[in-house]
N, C-alpha and C. Protein backbone atom coordinates (compact mmCIF):
# COMPACT_ATOMS: atom_id res chain seq x y z
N UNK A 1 -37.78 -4.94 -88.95
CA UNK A 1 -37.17 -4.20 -90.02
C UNK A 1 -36.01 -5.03 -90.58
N UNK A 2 -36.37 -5.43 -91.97
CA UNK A 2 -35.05 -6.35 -92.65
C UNK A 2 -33.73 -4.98 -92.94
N UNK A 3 -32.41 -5.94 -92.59
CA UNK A 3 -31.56 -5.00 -92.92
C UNK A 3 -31.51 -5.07 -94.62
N UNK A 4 -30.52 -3.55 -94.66
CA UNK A 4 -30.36 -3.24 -96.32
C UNK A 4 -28.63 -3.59 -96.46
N UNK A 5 -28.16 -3.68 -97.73
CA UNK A 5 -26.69 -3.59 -97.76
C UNK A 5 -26.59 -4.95 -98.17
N UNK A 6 -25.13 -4.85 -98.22
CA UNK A 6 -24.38 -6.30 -98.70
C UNK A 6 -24.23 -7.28 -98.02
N UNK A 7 -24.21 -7.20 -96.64
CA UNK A 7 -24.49 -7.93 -95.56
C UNK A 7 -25.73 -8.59 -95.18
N UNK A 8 -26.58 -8.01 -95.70
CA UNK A 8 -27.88 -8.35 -95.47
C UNK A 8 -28.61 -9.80 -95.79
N UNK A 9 -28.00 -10.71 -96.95
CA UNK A 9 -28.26 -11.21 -97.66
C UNK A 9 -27.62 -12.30 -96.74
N UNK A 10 -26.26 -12.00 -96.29
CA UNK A 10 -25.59 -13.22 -94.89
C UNK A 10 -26.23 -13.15 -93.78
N UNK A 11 -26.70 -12.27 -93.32
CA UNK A 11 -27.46 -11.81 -91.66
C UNK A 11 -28.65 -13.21 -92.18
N UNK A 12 -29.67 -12.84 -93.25
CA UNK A 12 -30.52 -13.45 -93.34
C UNK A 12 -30.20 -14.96 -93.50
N UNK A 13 -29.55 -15.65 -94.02
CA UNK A 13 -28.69 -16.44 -94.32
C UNK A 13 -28.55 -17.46 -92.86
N UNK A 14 -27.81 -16.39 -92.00
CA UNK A 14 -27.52 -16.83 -90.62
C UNK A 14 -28.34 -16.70 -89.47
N UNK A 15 -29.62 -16.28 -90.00
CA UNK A 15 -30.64 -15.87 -89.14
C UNK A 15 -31.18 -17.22 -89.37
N UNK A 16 -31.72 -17.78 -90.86
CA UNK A 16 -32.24 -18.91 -90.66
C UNK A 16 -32.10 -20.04 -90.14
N UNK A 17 -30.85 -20.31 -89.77
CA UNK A 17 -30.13 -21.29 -89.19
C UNK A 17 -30.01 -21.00 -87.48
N UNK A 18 -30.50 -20.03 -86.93
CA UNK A 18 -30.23 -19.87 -85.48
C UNK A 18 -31.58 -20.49 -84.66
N UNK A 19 -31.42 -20.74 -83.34
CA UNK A 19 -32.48 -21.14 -82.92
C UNK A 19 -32.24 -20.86 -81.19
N UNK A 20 -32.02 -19.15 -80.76
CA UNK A 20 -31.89 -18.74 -79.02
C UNK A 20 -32.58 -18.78 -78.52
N UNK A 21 -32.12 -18.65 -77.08
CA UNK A 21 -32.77 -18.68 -76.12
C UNK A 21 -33.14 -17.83 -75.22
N UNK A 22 -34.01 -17.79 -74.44
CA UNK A 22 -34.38 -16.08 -73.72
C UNK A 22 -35.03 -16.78 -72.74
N UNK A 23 -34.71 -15.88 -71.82
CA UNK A 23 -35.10 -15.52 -70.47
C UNK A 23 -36.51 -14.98 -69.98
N UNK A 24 -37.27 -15.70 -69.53
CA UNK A 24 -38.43 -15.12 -69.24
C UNK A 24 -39.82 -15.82 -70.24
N UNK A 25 -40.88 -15.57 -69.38
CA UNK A 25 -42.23 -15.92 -69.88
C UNK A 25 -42.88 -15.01 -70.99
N UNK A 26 -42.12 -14.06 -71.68
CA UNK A 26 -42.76 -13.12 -72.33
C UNK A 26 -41.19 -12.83 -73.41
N UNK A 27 -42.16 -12.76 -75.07
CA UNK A 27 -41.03 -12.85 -75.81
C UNK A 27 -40.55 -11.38 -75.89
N UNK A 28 -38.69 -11.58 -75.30
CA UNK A 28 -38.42 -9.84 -75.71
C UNK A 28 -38.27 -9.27 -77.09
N UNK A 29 -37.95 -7.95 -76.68
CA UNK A 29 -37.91 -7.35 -78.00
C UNK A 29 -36.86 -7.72 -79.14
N UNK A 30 -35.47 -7.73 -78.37
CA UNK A 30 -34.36 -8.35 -79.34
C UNK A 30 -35.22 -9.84 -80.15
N UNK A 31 -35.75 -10.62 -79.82
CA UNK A 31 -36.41 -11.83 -80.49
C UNK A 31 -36.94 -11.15 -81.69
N UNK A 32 -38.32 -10.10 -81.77
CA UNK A 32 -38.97 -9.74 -82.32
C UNK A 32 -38.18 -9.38 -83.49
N UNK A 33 -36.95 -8.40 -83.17
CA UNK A 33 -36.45 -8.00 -84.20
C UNK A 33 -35.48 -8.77 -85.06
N UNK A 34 -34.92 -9.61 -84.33
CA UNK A 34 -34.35 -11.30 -84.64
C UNK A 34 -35.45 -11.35 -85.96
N UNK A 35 -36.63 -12.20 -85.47
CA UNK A 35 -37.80 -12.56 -86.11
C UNK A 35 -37.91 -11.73 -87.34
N UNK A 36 -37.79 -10.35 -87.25
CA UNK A 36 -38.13 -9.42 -88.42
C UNK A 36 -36.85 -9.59 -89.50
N UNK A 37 -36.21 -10.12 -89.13
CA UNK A 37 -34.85 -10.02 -90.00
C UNK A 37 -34.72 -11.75 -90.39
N UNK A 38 -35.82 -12.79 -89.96
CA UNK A 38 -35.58 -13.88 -90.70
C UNK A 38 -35.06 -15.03 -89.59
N UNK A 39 -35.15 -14.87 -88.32
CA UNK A 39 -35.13 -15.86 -87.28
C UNK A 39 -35.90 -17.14 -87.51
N UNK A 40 -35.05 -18.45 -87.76
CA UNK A 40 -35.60 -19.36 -87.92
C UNK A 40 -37.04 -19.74 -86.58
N UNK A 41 -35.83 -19.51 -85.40
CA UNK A 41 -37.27 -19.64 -84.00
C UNK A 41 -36.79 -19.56 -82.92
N UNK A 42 -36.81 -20.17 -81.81
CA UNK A 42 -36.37 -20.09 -80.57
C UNK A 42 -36.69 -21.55 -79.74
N UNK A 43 -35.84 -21.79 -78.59
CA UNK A 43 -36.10 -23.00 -77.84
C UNK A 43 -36.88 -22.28 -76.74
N UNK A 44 -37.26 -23.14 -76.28
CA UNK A 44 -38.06 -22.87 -74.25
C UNK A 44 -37.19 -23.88 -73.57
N UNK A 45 -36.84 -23.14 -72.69
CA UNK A 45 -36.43 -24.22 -71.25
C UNK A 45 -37.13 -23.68 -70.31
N UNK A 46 -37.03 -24.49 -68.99
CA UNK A 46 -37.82 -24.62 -67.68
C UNK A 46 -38.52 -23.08 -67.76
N UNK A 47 -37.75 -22.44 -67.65
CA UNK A 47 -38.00 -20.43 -67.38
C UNK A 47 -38.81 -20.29 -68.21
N UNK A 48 -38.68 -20.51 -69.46
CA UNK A 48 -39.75 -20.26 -70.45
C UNK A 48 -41.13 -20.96 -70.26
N UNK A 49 -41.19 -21.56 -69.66
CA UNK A 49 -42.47 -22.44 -69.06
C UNK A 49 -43.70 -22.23 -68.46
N UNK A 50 -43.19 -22.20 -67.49
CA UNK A 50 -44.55 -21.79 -66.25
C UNK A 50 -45.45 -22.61 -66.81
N UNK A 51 -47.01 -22.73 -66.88
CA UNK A 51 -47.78 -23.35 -66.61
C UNK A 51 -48.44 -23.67 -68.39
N UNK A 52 -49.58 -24.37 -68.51
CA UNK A 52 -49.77 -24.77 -69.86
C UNK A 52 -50.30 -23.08 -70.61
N UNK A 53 -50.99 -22.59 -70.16
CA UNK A 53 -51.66 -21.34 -70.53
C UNK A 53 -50.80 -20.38 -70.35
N UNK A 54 -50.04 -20.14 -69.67
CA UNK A 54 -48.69 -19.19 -69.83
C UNK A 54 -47.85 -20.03 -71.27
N UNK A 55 -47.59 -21.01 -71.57
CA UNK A 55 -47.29 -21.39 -72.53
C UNK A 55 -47.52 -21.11 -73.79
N UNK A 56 -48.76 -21.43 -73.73
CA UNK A 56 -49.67 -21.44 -75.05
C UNK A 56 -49.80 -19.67 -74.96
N UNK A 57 -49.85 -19.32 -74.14
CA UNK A 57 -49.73 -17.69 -74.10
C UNK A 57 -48.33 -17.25 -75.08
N UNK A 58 -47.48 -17.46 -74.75
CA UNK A 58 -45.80 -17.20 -75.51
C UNK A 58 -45.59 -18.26 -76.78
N UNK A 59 -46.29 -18.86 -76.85
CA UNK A 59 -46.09 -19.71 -78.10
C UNK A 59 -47.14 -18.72 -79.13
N UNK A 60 -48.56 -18.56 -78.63
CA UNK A 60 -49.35 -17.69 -79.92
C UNK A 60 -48.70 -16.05 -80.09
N UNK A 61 -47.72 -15.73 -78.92
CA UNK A 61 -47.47 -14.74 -79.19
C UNK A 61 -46.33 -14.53 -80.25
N UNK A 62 -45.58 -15.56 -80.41
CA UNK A 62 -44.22 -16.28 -80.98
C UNK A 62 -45.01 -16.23 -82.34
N UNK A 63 -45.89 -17.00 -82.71
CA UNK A 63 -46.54 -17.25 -84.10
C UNK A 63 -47.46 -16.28 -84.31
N UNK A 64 -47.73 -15.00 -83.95
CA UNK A 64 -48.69 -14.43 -84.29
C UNK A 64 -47.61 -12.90 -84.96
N UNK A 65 -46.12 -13.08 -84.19
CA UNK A 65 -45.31 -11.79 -84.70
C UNK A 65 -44.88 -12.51 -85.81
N UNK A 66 -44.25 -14.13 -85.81
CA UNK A 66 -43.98 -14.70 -87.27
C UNK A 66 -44.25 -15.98 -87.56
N UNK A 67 -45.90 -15.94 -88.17
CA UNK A 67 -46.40 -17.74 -88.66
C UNK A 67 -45.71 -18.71 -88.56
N UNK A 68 -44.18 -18.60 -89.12
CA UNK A 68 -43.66 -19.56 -89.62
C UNK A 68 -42.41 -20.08 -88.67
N UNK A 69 -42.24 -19.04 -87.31
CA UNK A 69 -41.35 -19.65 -86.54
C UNK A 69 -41.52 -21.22 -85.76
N UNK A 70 -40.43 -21.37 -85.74
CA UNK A 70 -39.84 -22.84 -85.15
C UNK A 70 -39.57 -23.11 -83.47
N UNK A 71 -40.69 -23.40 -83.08
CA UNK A 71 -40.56 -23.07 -81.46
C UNK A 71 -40.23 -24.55 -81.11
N UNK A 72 -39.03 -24.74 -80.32
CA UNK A 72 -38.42 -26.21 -80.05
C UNK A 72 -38.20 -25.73 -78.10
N UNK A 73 -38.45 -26.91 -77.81
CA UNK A 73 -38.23 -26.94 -76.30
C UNK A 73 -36.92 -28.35 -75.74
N UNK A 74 -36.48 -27.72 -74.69
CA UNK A 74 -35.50 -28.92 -73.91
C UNK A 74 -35.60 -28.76 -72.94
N UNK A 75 -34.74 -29.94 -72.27
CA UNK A 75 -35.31 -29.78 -70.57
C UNK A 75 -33.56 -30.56 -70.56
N UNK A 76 -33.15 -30.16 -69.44
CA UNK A 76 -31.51 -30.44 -69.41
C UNK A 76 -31.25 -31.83 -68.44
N UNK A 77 -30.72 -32.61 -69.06
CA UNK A 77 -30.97 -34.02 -67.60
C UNK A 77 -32.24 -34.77 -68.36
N UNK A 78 -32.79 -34.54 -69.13
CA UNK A 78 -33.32 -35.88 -69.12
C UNK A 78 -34.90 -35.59 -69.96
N UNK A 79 -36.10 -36.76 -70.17
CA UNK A 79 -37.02 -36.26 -70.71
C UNK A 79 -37.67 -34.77 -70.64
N UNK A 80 -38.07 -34.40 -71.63
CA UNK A 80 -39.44 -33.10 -71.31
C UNK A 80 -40.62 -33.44 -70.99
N UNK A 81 -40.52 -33.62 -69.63
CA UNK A 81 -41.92 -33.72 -68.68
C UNK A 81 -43.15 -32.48 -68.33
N UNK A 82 -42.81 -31.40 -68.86
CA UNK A 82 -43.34 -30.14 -68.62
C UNK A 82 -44.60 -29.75 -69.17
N UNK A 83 -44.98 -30.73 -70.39
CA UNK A 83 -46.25 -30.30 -71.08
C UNK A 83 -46.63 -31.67 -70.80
């Protein structure tokens, strides 16, 4: 649900430019509604991971609530060895 009002126009604004992070193998709801209001995308670290098909599991679920999100990954210390 996009917000209404005078604010709305900055939320979106500042939505495009964000890119959080979450906890867990499964995207929560705060994301979703992030997403509905214009969330550029989200990173993955280790937690967000688990295995290639748990991956690709939370990534089609990521692009299937919004086509056009920006899914970026890091790994802290050093290359991303994980995929």
């Amino acid at each position: 649900m996009r917000q209404s009002g005078p604010d709305a126009e900055l939320v979106e604004l500042a939505n495009r430019c964000l890119l959080p992070a979450f906890a867990g193998t499964s995207v929560p709801d705060w994301i979703r509604r992030w997403l509905d209001q214009g969330l550029a995308g989200v990173v993955l670290f280790a937690g967000n991971v688990g295995d290639g098909d748990r991956l690709a599991g939370l990534t089609g679920t990521l692009r299937a609530h919004s086509p056009r999100v920006l899914v970026g990954i890091d790994e802290e210390g050093g290359d991303v060895t994980r995929l």
